[in-house]
Protein backbone atom coordinates (compact mmCIF):
# COMPACT_ATOMS: atom_id res chain seq x y z
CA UNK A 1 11.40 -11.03 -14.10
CA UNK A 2 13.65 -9.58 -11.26
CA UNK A 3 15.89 -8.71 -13.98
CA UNK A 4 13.20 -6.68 -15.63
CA UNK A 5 11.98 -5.23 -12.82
CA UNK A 6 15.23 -3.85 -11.47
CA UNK A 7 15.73 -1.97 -14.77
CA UNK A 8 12.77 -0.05 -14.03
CA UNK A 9 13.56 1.78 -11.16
CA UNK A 10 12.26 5.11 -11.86
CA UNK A 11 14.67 8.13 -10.68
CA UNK A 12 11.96 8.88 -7.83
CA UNK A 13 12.56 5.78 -6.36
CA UNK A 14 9.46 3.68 -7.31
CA UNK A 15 7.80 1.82 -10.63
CA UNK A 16 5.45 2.72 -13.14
CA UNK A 17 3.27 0.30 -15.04
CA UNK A 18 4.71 2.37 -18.31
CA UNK A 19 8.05 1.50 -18.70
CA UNK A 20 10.82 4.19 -19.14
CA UNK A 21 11.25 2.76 -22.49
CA UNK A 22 8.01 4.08 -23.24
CA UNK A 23 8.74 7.37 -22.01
CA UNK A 24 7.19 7.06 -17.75
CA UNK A 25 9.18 9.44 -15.90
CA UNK A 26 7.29 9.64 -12.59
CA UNK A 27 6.37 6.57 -10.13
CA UNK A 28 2.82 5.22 -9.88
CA UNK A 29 1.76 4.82 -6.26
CA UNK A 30 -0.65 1.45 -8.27
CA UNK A 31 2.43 0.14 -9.63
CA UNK A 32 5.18 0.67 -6.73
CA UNK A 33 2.63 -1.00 -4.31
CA UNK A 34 2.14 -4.06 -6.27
CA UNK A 35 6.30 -4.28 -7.34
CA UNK A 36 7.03 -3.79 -3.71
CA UNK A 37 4.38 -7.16 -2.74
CA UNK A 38 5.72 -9.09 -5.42
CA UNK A 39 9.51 -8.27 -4.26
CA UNK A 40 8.26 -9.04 -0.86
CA UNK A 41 6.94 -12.31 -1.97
CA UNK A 42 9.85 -13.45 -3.74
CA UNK A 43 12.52 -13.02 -0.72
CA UNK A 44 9.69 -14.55 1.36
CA UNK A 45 10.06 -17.61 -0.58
CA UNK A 46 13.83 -18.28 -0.22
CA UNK A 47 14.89 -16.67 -3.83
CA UNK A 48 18.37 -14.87 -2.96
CA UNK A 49 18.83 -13.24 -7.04
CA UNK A 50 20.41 -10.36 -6.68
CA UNK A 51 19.02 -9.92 -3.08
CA UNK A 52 20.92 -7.19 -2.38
CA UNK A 53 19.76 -5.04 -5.16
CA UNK A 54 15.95 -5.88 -4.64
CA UNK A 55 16.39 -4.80 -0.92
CA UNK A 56 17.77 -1.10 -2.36
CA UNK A 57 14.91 -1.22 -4.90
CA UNK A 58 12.54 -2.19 -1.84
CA UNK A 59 14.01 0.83 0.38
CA UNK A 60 13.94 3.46 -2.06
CA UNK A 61 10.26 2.42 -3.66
CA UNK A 62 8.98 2.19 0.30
CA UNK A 63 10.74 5.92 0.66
CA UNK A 64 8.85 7.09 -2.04
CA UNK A 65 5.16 6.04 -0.64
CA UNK A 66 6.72 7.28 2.41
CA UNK A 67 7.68 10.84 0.67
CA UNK A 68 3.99 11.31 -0.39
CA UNK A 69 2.55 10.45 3.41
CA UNK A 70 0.96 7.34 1.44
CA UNK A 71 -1.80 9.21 -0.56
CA UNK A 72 -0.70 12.99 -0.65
CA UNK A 73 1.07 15.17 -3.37
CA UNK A 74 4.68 15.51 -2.49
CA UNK A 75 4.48 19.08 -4.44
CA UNK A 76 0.66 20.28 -3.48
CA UNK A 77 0.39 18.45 0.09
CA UNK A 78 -3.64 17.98 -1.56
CA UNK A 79 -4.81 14.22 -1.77
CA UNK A 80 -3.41 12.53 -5.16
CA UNK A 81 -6.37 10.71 -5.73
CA UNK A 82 -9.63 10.78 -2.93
CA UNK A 83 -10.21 6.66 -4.81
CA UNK A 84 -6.91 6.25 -2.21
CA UNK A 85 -9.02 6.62 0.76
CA UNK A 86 -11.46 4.10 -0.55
CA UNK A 87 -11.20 0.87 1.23
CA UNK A 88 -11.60 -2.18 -1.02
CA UNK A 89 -11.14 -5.70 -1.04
CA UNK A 90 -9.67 -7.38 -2.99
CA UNK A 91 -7.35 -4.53 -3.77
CA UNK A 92 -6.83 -6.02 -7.06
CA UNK A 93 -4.17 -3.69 -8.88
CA UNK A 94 -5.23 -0.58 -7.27
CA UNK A 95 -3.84 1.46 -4.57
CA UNK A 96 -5.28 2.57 -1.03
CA UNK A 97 -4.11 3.70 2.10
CA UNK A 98 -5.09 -0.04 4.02
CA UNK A 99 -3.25 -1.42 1.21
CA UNK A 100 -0.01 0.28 1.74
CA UNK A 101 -0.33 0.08 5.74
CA UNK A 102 -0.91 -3.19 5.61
CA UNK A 103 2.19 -3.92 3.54
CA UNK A 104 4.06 -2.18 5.56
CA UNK A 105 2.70 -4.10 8.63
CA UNK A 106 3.40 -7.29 6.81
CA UNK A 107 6.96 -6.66 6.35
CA UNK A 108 7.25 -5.67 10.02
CA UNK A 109 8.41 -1.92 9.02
CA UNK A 110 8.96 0.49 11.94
CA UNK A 111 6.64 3.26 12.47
CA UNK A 112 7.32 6.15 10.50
CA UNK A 113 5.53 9.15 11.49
CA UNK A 114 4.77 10.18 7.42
CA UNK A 115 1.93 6.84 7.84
CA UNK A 116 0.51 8.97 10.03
CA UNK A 117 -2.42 11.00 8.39
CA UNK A 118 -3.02 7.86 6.65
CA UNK A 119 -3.65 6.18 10.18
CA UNK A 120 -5.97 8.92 11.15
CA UNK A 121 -7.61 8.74 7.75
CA UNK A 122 -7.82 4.55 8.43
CA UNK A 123 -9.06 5.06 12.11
CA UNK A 124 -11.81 8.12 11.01
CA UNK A 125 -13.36 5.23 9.41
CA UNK A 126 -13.94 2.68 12.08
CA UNK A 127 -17.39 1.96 12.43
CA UNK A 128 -18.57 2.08 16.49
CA UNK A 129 -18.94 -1.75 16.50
CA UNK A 130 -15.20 -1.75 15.54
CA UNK A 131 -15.53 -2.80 11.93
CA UNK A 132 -14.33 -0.94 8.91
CA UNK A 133 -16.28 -1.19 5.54
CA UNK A 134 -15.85 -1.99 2.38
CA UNK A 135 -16.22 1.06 0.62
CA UNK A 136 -15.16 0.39 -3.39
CA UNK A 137 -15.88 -3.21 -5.01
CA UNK A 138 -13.20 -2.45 -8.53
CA UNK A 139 -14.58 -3.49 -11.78
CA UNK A 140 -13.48 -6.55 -13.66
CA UNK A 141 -14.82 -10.00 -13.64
CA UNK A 142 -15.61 -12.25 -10.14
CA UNK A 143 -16.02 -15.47 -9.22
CA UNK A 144 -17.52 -14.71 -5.79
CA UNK A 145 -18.88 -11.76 -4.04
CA UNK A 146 -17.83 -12.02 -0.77
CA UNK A 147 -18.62 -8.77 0.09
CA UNK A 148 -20.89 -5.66 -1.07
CA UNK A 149 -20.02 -2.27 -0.84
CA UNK A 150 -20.64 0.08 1.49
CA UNK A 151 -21.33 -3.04 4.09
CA UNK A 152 -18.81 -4.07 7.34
CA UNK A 153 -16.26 -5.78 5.54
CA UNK A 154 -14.64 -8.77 7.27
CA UNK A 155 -11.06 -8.41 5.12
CA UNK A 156 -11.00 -4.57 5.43
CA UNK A 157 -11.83 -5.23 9.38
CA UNK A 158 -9.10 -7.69 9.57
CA UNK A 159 -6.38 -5.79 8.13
CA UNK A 160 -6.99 -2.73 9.65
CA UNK A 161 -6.88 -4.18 12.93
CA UNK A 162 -3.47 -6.18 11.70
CA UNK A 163 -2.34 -2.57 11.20
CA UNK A 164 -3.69 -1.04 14.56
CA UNK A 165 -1.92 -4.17 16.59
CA UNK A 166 1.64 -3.87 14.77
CA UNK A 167 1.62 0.33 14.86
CA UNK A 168 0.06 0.29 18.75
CA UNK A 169 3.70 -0.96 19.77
CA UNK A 170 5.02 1.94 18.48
CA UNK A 171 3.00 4.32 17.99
CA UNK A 172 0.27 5.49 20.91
CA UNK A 173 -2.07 7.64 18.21
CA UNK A 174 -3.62 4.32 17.18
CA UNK A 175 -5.48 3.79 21.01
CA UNK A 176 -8.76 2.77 20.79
């Protein structure tokens, strides 16, 4: 799998669900997200295969949710897709802007000021009793509803505030 993975590197720096075989040429924000967990994952657990080349892939695929300020056009500036500002949980395959942060909080990434307008999106969208909702529920079959939409959402809540806690340190835009 890492094998396969590392071959599809796209030139930008991240993945695409398409492979290059079948003719992707640009990175999907959906697939470089979910590569970057499951690389995460995988050095989590011990694995050392070709460690050194999965931390490049892991630098340049971060850069390039970096380069777009982690839900903006890196040619337009406008918002790639306004389902990124759409908290959900679970996130399934599908990419959001408490998705990325808290990735990047999970791998204990320093503060880069491109997360910023995602912060401010994040923090816009704090209820006053300091809960965040859950704003999407993505099709596809359940098991259990934990949560509806457009309710306070206990996993959105809890992430977000993972995020606040590990950015405050760094970072004094995130104050309550």
């Amino acid at each position: 799998m890492i094998d396969c993975l590392l071959e599809e590197i796209m030139p930008d720096g991240g993945f695409n669900c398409r492979t290059k075989r079948n003719g992707a040429r640009h990175s999907s924000l959906h697939a470089t997200l979910s590569v970057l967990e499951g690389l995460c994952e995988f050095k989590k657990a011990g694995y050392d295969y070709r460690n050194h080349e999965i931390s490049e892939a892991q630098k340049s695929a971060e850069e390039f949710i970096l380069l777009h300020n982690l839900f903006l056009s890196d040619r337009s500036g406008e918002i790639i897709s306004k389902d990124f500002l759409k908290l959900a949980y679970p996130s399934r395959w599908k990419y959001d802007i408490l998705r990325a942060l808290d990735y990047f909080q999970y791998t204990g990434r320093t503060w880069d000021e491109r997360m910023k307008k995602a912060l401010e999106v994040l923090l816009k969208k704090r209820n006053k009793n300091g809960t965040w909702n859950m704003q999407a529920a993505h099709p596809g079959q359940v098991h259990l509803i934990m949560e509806k939409a457009g309710t306070p959402s206990r996993w959105n809540t809890l992430r977000a505030l993972r995020v606040l806690k590990h950015f405050e340190k760094e970072n004094h835009s995130t104050q309550r």
